[in-house]
Protein backbone atom coordinates (compact mmCIF):
# COMPACT_ATOMS: atom_id res chain seq x y z
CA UNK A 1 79.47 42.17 131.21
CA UNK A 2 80.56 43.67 128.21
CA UNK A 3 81.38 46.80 130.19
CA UNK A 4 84.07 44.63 131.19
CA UNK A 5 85.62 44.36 127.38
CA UNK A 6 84.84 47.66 127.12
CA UNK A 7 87.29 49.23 129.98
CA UNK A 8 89.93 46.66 128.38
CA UNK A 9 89.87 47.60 124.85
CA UNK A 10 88.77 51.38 123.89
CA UNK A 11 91.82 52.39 125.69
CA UNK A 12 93.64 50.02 123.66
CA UNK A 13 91.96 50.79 120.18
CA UNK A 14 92.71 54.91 120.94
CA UNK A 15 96.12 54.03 121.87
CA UNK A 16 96.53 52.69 118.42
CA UNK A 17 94.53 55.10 117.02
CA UNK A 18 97.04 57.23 117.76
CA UNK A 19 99.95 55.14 116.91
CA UNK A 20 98.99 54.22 113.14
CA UNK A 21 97.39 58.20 112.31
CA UNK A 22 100.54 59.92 110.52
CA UNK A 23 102.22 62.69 112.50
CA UNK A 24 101.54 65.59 109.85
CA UNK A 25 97.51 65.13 109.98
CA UNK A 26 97.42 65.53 113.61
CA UNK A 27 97.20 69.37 115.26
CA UNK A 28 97.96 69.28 118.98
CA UNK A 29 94.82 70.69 120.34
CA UNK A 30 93.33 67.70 118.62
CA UNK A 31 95.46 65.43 119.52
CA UNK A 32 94.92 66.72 123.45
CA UNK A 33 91.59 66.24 123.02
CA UNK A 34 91.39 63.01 121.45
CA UNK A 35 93.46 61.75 124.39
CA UNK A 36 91.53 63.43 126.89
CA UNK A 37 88.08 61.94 125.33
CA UNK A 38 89.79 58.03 125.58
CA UNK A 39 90.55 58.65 129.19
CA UNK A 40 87.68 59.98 130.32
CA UNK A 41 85.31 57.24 128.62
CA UNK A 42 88.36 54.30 130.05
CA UNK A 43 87.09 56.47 133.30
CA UNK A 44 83.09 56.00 133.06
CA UNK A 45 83.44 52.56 131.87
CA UNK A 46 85.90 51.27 134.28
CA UNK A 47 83.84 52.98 136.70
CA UNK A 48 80.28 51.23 135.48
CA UNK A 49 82.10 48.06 135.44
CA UNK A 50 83.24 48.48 139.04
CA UNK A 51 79.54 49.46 139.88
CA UNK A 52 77.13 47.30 137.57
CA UNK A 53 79.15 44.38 136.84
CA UNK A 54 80.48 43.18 140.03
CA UNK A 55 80.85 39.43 140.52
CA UNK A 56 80.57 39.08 136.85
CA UNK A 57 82.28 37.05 134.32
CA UNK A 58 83.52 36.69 130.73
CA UNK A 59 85.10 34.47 128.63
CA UNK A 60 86.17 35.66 125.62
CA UNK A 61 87.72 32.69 123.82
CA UNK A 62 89.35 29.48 124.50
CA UNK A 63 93.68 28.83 124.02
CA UNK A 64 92.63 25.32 124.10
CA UNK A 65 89.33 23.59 125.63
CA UNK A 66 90.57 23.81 128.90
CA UNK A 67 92.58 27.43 128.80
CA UNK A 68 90.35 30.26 128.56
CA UNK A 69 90.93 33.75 127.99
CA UNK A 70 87.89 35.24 130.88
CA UNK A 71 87.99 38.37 132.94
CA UNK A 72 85.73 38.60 136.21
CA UNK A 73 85.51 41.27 138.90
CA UNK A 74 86.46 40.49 142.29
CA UNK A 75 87.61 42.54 145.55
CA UNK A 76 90.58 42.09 144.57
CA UNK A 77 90.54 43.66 140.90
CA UNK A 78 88.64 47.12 142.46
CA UNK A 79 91.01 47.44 145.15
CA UNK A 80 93.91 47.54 142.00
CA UNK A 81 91.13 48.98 139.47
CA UNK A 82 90.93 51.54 141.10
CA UNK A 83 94.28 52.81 142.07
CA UNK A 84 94.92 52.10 138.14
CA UNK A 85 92.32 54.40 137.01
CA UNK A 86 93.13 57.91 139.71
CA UNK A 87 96.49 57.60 139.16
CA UNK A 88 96.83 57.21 135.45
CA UNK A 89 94.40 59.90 134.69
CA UNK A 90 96.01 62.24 136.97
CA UNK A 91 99.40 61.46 135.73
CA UNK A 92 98.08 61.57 132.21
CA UNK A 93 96.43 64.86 132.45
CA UNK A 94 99.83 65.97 134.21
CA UNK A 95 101.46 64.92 130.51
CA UNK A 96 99.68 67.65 128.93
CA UNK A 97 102.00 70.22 129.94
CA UNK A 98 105.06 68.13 130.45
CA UNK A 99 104.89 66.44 126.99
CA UNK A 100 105.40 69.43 125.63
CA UNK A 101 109.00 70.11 126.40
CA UNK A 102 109.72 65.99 124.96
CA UNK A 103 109.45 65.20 121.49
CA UNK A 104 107.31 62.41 120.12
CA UNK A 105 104.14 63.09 121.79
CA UNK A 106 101.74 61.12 119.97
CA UNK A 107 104.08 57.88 120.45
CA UNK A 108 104.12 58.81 124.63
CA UNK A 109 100.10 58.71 124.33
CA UNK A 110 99.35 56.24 122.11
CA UNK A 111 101.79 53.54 124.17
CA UNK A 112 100.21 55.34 127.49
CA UNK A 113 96.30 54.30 126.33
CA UNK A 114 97.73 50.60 126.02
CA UNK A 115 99.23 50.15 128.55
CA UNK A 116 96.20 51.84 130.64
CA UNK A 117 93.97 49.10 128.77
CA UNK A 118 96.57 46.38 129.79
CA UNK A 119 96.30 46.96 133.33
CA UNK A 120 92.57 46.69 133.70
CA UNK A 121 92.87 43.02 131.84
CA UNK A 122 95.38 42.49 135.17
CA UNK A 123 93.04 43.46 137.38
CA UNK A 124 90.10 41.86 136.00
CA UNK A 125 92.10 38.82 134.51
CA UNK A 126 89.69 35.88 135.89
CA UNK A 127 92.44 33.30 135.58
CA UNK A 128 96.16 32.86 135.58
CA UNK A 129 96.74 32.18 131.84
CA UNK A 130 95.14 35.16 130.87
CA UNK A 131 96.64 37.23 133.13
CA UNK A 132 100.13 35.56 132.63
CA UNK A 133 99.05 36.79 128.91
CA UNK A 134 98.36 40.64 129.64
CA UNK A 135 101.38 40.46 132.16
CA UNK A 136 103.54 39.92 129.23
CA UNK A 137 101.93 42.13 127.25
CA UNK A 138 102.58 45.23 129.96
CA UNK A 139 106.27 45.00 129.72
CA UNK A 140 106.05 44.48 125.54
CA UNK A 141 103.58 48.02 125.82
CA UNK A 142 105.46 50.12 128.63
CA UNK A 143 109.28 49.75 127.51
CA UNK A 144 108.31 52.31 124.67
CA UNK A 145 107.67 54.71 127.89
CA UNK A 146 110.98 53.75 129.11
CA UNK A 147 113.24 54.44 126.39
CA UNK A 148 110.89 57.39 125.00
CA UNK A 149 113.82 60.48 124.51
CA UNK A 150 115.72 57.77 122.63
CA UNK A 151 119.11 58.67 124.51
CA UNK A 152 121.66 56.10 124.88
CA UNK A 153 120.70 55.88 128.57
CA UNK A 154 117.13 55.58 127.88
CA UNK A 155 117.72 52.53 125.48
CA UNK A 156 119.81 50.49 127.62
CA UNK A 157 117.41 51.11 130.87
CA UNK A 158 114.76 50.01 128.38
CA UNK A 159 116.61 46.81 126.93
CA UNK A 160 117.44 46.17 131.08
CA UNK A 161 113.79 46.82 131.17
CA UNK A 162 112.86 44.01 128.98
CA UNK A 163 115.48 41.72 130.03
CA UNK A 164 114.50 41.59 133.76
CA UNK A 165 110.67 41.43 133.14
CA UNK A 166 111.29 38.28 130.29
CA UNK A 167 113.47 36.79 132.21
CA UNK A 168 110.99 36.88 135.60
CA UNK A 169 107.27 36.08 133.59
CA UNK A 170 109.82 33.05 132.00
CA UNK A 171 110.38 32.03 135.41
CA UNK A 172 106.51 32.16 136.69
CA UNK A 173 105.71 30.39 133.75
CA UNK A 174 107.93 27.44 134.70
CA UNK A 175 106.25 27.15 137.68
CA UNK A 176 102.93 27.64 136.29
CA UNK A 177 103.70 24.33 134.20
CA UNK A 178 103.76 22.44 137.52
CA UNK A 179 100.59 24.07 139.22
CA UNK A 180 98.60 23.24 136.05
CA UNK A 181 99.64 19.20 136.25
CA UNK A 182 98.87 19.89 139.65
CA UNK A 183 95.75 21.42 140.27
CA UNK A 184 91.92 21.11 137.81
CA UNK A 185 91.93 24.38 137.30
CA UNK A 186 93.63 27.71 136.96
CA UNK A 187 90.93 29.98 137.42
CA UNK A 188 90.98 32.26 140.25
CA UNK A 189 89.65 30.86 143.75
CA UNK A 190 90.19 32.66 147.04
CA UNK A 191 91.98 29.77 149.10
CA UNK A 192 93.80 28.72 146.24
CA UNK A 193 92.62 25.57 143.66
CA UNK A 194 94.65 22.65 144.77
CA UNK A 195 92.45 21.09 147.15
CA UNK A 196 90.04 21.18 143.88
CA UNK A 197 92.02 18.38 142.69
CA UNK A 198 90.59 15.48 144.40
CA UNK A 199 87.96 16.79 146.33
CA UNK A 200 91.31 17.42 149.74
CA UNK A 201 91.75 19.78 152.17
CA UNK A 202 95.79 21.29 152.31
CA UNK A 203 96.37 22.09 156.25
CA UNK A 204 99.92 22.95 155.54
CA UNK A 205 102.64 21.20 153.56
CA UNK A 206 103.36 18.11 155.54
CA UNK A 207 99.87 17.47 155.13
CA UNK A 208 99.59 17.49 151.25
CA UNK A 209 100.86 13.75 150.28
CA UNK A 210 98.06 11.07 149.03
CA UNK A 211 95.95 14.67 149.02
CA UNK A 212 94.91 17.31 146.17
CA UNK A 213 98.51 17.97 145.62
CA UNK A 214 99.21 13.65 144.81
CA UNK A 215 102.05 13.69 146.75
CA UNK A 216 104.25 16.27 145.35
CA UNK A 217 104.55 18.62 147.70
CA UNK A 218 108.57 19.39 147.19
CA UNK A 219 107.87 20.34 143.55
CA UNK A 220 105.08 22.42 144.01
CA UNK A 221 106.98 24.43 146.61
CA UNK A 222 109.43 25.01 144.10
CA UNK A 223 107.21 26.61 141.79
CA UNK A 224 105.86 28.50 144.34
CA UNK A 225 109.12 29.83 144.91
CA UNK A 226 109.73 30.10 141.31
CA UNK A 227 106.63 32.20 140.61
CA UNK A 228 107.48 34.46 143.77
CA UNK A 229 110.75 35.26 142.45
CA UNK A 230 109.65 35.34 138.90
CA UNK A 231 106.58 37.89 139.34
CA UNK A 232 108.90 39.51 142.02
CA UNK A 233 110.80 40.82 139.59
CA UNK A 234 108.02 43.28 138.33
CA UNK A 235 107.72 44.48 141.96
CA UNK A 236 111.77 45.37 142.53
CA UNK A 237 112.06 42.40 144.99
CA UNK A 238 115.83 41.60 145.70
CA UNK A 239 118.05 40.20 143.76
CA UNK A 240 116.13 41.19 140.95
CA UNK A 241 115.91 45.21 141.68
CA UNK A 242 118.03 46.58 139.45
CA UNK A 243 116.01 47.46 136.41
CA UNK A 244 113.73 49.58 138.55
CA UNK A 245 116.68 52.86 139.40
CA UNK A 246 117.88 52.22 135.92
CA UNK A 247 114.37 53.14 134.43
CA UNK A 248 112.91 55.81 136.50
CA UNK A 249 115.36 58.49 135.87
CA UNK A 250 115.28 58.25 131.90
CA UNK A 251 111.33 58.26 131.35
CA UNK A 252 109.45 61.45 131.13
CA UNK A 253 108.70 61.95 135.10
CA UNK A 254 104.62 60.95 134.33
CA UNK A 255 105.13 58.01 132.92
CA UNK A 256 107.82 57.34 135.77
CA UNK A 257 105.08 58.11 138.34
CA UNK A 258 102.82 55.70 136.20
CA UNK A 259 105.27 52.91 136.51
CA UNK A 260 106.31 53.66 140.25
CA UNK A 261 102.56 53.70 141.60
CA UNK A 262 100.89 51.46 138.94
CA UNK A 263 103.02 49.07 136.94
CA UNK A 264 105.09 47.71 139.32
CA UNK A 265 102.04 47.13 141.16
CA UNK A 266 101.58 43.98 138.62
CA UNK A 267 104.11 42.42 140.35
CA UNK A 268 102.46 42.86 143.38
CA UNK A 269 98.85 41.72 142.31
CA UNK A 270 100.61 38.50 140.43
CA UNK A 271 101.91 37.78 144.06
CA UNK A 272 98.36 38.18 145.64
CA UNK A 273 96.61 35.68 142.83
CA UNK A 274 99.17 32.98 142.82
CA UNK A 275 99.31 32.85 146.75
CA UNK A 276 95.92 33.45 147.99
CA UNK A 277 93.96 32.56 144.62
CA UNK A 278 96.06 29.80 143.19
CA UNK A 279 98.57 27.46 145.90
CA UNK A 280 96.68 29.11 148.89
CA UNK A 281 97.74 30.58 152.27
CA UNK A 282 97.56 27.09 153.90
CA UNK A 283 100.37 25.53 151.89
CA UNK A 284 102.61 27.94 152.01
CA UNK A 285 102.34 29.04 156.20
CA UNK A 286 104.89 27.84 157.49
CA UNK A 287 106.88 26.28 154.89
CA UNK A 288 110.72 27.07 153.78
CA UNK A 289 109.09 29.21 150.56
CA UNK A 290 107.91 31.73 153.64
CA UNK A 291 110.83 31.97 155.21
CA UNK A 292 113.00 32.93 152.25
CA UNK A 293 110.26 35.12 150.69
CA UNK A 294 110.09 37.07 154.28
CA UNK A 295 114.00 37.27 154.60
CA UNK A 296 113.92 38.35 150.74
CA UNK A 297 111.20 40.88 151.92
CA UNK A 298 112.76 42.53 154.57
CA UNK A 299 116.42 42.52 152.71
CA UNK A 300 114.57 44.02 150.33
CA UNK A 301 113.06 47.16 152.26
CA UNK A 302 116.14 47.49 154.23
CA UNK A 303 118.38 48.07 151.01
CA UNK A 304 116.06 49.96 149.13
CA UNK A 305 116.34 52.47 152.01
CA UNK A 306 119.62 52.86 152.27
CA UNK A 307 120.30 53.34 148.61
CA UNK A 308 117.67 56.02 148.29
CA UNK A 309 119.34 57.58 151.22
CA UNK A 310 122.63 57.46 149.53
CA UNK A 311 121.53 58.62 145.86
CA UNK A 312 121.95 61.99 145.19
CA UNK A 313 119.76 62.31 141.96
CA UNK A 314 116.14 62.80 142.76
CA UNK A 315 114.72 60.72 140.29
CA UNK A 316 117.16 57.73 141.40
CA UNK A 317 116.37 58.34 144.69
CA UNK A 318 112.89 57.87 144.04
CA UNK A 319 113.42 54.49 142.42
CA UNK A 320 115.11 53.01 145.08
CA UNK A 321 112.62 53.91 147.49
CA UNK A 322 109.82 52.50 145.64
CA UNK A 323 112.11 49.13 145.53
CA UNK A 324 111.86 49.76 149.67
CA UNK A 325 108.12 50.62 150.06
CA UNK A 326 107.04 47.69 147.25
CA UNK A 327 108.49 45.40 149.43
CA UNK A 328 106.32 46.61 152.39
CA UNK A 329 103.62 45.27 151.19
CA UNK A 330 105.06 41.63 149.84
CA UNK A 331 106.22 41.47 153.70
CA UNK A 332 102.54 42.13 154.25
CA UNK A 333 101.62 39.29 151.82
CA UNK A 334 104.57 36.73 153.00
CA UNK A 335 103.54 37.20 157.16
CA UNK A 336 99.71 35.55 155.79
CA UNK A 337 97.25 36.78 158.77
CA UNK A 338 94.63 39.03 158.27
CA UNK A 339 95.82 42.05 159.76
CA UNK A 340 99.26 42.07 157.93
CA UNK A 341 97.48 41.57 154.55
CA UNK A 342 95.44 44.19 154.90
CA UNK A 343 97.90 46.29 155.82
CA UNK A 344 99.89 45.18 152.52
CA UNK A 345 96.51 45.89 150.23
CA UNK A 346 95.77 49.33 152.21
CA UNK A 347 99.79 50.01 151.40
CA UNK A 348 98.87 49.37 147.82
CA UNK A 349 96.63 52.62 147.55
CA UNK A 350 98.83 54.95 149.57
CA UNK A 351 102.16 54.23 148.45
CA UNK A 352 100.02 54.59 144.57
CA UNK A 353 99.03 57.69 145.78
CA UNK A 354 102.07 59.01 147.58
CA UNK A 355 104.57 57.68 145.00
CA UNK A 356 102.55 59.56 142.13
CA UNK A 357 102.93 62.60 143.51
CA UNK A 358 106.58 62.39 144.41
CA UNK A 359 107.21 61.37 140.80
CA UNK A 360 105.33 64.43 139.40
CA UNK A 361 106.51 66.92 142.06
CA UNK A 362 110.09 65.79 140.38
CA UNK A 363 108.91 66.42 137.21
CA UNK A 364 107.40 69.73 137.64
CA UNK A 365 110.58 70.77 139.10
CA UNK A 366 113.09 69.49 135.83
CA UNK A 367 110.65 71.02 133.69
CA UNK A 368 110.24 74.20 135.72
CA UNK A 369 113.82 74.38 136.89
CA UNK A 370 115.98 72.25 134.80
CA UNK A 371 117.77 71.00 138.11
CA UNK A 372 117.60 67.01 138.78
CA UNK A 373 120.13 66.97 141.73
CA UNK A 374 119.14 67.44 145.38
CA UNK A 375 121.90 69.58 146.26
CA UNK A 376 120.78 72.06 143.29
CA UNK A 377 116.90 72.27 145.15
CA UNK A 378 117.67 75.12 147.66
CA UNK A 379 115.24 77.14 148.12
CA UNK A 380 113.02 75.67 145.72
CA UNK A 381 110.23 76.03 148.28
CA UNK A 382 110.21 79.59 147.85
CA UNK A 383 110.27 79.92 144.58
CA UNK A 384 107.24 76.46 144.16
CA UNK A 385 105.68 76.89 147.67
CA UNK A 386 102.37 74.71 147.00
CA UNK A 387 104.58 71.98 144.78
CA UNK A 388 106.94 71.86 147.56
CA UNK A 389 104.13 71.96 150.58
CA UNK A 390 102.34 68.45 148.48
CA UNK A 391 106.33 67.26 148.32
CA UNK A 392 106.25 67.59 152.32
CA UNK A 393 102.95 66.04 152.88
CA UNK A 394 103.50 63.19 150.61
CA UNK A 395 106.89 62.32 151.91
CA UNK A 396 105.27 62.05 155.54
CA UNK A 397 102.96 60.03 154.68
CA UNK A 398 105.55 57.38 152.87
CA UNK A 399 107.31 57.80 156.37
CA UNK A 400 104.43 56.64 158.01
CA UNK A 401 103.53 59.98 159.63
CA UNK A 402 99.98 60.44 160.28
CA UNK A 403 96.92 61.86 159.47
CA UNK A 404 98.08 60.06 156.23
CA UNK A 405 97.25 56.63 154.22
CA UNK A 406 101.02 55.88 154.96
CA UNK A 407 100.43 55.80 158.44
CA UNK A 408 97.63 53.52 158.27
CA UNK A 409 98.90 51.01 155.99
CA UNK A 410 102.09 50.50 157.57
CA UNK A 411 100.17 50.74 161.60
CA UNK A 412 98.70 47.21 159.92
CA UNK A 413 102.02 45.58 158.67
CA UNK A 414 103.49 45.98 161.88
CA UNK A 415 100.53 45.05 164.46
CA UNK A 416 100.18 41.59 161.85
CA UNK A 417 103.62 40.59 162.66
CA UNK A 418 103.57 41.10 165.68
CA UNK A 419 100.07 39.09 166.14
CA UNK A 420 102.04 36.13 163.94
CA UNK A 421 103.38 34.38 166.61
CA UNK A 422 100.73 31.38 166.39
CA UNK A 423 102.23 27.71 165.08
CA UNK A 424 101.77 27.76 161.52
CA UNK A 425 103.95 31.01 161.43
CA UNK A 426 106.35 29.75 163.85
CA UNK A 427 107.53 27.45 161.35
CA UNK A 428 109.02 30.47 159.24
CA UNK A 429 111.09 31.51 162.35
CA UNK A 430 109.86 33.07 165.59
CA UNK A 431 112.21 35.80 164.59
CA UNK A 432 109.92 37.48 162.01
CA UNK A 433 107.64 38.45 164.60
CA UNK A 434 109.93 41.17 166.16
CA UNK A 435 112.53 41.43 163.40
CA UNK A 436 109.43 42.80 161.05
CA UNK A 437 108.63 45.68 162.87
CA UNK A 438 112.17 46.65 163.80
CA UNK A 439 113.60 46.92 160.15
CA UNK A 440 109.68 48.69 158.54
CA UNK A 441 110.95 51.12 161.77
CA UNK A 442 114.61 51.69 160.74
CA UNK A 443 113.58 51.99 157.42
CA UNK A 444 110.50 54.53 158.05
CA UNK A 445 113.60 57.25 159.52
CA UNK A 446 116.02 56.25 156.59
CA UNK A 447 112.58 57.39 154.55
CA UNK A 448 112.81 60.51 156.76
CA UNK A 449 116.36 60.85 156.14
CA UNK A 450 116.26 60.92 152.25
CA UNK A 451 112.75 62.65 151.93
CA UNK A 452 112.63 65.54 154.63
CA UNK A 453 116.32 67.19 153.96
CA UNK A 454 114.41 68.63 150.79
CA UNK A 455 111.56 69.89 152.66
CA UNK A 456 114.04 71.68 154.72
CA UNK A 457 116.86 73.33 152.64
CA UNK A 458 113.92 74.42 149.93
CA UNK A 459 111.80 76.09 152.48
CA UNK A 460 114.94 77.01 155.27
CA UNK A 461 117.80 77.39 152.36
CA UNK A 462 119.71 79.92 154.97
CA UNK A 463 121.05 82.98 155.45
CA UNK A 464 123.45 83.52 152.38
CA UNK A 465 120.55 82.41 149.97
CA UNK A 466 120.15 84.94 147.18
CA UNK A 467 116.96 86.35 148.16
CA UNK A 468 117.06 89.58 145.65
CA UNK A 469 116.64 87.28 143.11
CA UNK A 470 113.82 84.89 144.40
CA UNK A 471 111.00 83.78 141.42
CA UNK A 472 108.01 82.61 142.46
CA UNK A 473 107.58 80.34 139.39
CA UNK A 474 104.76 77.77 140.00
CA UNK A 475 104.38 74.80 137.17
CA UNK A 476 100.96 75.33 135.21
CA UNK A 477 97.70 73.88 136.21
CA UNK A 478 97.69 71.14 134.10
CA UNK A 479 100.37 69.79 136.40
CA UNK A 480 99.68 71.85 139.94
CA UNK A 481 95.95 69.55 140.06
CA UNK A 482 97.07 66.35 139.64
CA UNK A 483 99.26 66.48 141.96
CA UNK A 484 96.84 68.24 144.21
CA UNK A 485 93.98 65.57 143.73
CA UNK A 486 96.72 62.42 144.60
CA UNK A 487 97.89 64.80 148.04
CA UNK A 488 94.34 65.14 149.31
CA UNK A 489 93.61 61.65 148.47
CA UNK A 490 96.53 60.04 150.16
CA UNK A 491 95.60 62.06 153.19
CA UNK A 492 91.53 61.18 153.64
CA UNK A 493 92.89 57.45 153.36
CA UNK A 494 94.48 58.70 156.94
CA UNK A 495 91.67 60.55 157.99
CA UNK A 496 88.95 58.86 156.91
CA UNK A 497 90.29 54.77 157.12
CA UNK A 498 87.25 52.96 158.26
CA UNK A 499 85.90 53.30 155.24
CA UNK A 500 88.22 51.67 153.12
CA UNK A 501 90.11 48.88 156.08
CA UNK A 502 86.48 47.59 157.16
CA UNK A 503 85.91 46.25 153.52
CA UNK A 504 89.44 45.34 152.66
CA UNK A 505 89.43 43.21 156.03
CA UNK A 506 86.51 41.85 155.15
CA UNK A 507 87.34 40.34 151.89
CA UNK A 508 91.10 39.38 153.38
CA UNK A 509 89.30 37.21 155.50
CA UNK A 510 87.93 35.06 153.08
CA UNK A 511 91.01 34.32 151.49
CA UNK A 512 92.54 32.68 154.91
């Protein structure tokens, strides 16, 4: 169990380790391999913890008697777990030779370790104070990764930053008010706790009155919908988007891939525990909180498309379509069957994996290049033929093309709406049920039509291309792995899926 405390806090201790040692005393081989040694342990302890410790929990003190601070393992926290720990230690071994074209290197790290300790408390947070506690805590830790060259730009993306994440937790936490008065407990149930209360059983919201919920079903809908939009904010849901675009393009590219495949992701896991671990699936099918959150959803996914189609920095254009493909998966979430969650939670992995690469294929090219337009990328597949070739394969598999993860994934989100039309959904609209499919559809070829066009002008750049002058000029290795390692992994989730769907399913099932 202590494992548990373990993965949580030697991250955090290096991290400010690193922070409080004065600059002059610290060489930068040593300072690599200091940071190297913390992620590697975070590695083999978050990995014993997902092996030896399963099922287990911890409480490590008590807010008041009845408010614990406890972490346990669950489905759940792997599936997250362990997208957490791949991505950040590829993207973190990818900051050994970016970092050292930014200034302020031991500040990137040391704020990097944190905020890699913060996001295993998420995923193993065994109730919702405590997570509501770390969830605070990861916008407080990763704004310094925000506004880290300092720049004008950077600063106000961070302030945004904070702004939209206060402003969203402050809005879950009203509504957690109402589900504590509500409910016995806030620890983490599959099914959700309020049928704890007095010993009911919630079979939809008409049904709650004189039950667990004592009659106040309006009020608890509203914090339901309060908590969606609140923690939606961390995952770029519309209206609340517009932090994400303005972050990306100012942070150093692998903390932007650490916040596109990772942190927004704790948006998307505080959606998962308040639904299906706190109010439950059966309250919410069929009520109006589904039908906005699906039209919010699919407005969302939509828009994100079309503004990453339209933006001509790549960074930007990057941003916007991880405010698309997030919102994949809350659709996922919001249609509440089986198939369509799994398809959200297998989404979770490949758009990790997928977005991670895009981010650092990006980066390798500003710090190879210089250039951060798309129109300036001609040819760049001659002259950074495997960066560009892991580009192409990533970007088909965020299209949904397959052998990939991508494919997979989003094969699930659109088979569970269509399998939706059964009564409890019907009362979110019969018009999900087709509607769902057709706009994941249009925006899979928007995906094509702001991904692919720089797979094709860097590899065909044309005729009157300056071909005397071509330099093959390939980032170092320190970057070319990483990315490597995310590619092949977000392919075997395509080629090998049974191995992953079978147990995700399986676990999904018991949350219905």
């Amino acid at each position: 169990m202590y494992l548990i405390l373990l993965s949580i806090f030697v991250p955090m201790a290096a991290g400010l380790c690193l922070l409080i040692l004065p600059e002059k005393n610290i060489v930068r081989a040593r300072l690599l391999s200091a940071v190297s040694m913390a992620y590697l342990l975070t590695a083999v302890l978050v990995t014993a913890a997902l092996t030896r410790c399963y099922d287990v929990s911890y409480t490590l003190f008590h807010l008041t008697a009845s408010l614990p601070v406890c972490f346990h393992i669950d489905e759940t926290g792997v599936l997250f777990a362990a997208l957490t720990l791949i991505v950040l230690l590829c993207a973190g071994f990818f900051s050994f030779a970016y970092m050292k074209h930014e200034q302020k290197e031991k500040r990137y790290y040391g704020f990097y370790l944190i905020v890699f300790g913060v996001l295993n408390a998420l995923c193993f947070a065994g109730n919702l104070i405590t997570f509501y506690l770390f969830f605070e805590m990861l916008t407080l830790t990763s704004m310094p990764l925000v506004l880290h060259n300092g720049s004008r730009e950077a600063i106000m993306a961070g302030l945004k930053y904070l702004f939209y994440s206060l402003c969203g937790a402050y809005m879950a936490l009203f509504g957690i008010y109402f589900i504590w008065k509500n409910s016995s407990t806030l620890a983490f149930t599959a099914g959700g706790v309020l049928h704890m209360t007095t010993g009911g059983n919630i079979s939809g919201p008409d049904s709650l009155p004189g039950t667990a919920a004592g009659g106040n079903t309006a009020i608890l809908l509203i914090a339901a919908c309060v908590c969606l939009l609140g923690f939606g904010v961390k995952a770029g849901m519309f209206p609340m988007h517009a932090w994400l675009p303005a972050a990306h393009p100012v942070a150093p590219a692998p903390a932007s891939a650490a916040l596109s495949a990772v942190i927004v992701k704790a948006g998307v896991l505080a959606v998962v525990r308040v639904v299906y671990y706190i109010f439950g699936p059966d309250f919410l099918r069929g009520s109006w909180v589904q039908t906005a959150w699906l039209t919010l959803a699919l407005l969302t996914v939509f828009m994100g498309s079309m503004l990453a189609y339209r933006e001509p920095v790549l960074k930007k254009r990057l941003a916007y379509s991880t405010v698309s493909q997030l919102s994949y998966i809350l659709f996922g979430l919001a249609v509440m069957n089986v198939t369509a969650v799994t398809g959200g939670l297998l989404h979770v992995l490949a758009h990790g994996f997928i977005k991670a690469v895009l981010f650092l294929v990006a980066g390798a090219i500003i710090c190879t290049t210089g250039r951060t337009r798309v129109e300036e990328l001609r040819g760049i597949g001659k002259e950074m033929p495997l960066t560009m070739w892991c580009y192409t394969i990533a970007s088909l598999g965020l299209i949904g093309i397959p052998p990939t993860g991508g494919f997979i994934s989003k094969w699930y989100l659109a088979i569970g709406s269509l399998q939706s039309n059964t009564p409890d959904f019907a009362g979110a609209g019969p018009v999900f049920r087709w509607l769902g499919p057709v706009v994941l559809l249009v925006s899979a070829l928007l995906t094509a039509g702001y991904l692919l066009p720089l797979t094709i002008h860097g590899f065909l750049p044309g005729a009157d291309y300056d071909y005397a002058h071509l330099q093959k000029r390939e980032p170092s290795p320190w970057m070319t792995v990483p990315i490597v390692i995310l590619t092949v992994l977000s392919v075997l989730l395509g080629l090998f899926p049974n191995l992953l769907t079978d147990r995700v399913m399986g676990f999904v099932s018991t949350l219905m």
